[in-house]
C-alpha atoms as a PDB file:
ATOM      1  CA  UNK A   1      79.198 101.015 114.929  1.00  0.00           C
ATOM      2  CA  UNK A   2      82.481 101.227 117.534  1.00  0.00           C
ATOM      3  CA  UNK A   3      81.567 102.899 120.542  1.00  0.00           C
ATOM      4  CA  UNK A   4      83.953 105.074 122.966  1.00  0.00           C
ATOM      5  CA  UNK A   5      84.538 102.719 126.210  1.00  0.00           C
ATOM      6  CA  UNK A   6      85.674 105.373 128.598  1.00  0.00           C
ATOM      7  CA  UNK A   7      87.620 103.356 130.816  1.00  0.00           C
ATOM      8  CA  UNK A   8      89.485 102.225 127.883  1.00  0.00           C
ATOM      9  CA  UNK A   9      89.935 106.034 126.906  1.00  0.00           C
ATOM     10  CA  UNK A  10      90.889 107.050 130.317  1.00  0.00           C
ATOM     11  CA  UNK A  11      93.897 104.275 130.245  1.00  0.00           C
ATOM     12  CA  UNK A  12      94.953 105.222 126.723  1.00  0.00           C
ATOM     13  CA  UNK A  13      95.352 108.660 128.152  1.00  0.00           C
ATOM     14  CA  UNK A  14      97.079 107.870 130.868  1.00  0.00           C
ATOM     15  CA  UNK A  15      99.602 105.810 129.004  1.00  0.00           C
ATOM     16  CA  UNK A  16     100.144 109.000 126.756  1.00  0.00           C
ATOM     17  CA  UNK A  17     100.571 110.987 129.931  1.00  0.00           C
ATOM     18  CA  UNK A  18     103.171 107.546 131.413  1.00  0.00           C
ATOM     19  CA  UNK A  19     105.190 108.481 128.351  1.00  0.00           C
ATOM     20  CA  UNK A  20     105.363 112.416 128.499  1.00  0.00           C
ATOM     21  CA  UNK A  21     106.649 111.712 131.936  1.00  0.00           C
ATOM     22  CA  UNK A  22     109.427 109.458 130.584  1.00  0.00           C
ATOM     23  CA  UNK A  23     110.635 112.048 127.970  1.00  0.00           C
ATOM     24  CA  UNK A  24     109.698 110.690 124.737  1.00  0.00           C
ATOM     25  CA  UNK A  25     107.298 113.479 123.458  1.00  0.00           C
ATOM     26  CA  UNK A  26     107.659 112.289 120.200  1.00  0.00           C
ATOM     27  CA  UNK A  27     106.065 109.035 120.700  1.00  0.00           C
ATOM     28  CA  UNK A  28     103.309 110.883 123.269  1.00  0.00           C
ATOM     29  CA  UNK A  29     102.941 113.069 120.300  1.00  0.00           C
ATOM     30  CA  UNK A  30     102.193 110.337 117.775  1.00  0.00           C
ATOM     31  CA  UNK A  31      99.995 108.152 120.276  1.00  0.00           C
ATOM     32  CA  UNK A  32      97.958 111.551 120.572  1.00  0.00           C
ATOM     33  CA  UNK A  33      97.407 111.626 116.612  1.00  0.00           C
ATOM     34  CA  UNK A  34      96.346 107.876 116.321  1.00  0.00           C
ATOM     35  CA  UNK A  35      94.092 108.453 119.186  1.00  0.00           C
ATOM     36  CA  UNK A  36      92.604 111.235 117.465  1.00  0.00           C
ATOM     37  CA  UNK A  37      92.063 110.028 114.534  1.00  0.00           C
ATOM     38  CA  UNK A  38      90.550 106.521 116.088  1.00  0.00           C
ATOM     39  CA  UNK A  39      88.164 109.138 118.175  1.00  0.00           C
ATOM     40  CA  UNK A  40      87.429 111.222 114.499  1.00  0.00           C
ATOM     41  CA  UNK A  41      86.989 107.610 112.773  1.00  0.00           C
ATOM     42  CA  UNK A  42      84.073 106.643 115.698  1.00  0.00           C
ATOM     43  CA  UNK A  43      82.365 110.667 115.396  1.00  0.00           C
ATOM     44  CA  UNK A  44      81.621 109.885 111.797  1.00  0.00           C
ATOM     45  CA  UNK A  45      80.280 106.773 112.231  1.00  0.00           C
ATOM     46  CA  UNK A  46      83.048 105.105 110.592  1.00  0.00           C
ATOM     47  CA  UNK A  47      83.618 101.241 110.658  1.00  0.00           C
ATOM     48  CA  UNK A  48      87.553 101.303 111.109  1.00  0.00           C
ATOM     49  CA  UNK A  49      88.978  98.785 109.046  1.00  0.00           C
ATOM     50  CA  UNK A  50      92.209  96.766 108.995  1.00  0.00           C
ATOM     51  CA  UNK A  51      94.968  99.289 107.484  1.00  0.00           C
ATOM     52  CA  UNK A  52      93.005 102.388 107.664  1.00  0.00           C
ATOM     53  CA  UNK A  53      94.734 103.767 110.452  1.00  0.00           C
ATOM     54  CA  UNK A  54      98.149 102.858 112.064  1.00  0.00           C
ATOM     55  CA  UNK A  55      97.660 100.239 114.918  1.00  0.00           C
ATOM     56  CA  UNK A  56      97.763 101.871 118.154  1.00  0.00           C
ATOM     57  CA  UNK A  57     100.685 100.824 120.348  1.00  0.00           C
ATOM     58  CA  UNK A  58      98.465  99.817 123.242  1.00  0.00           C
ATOM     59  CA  UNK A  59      96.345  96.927 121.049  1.00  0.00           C
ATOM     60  CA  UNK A  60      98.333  93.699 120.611  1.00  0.00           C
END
């Protein structure tokens, strides 16, 4: 089962925050929602699989 690495979570937020600086709230917006969802995915207990949810912009 995925765990929540805070550092990981802390820099995820901060990009979120890099881009609400820059203006694009719709983008901030939609990082927000996969984030969420990823966060939702790991509360369950889910295994996240390939396709389930959109790839985050901050995993290559």
């Amino acid at each position: 089962m995925p765990t929540v690495d805070p550092q990981q979570l802390a820099r995820r937020i901060d990009t979120v925050l890099d881009i609400l600086v820059g203006g694009d709230h719709a983008s901030a917006i939609n990082n927000l929602e996969i984030l969420k969802a990823e966060l939702m995915s790991i509360a369950r207990g889910e295994e996240q699989q390939d396709g389930d949810l959109k790839k985050s912009p901050w995993e290559i």
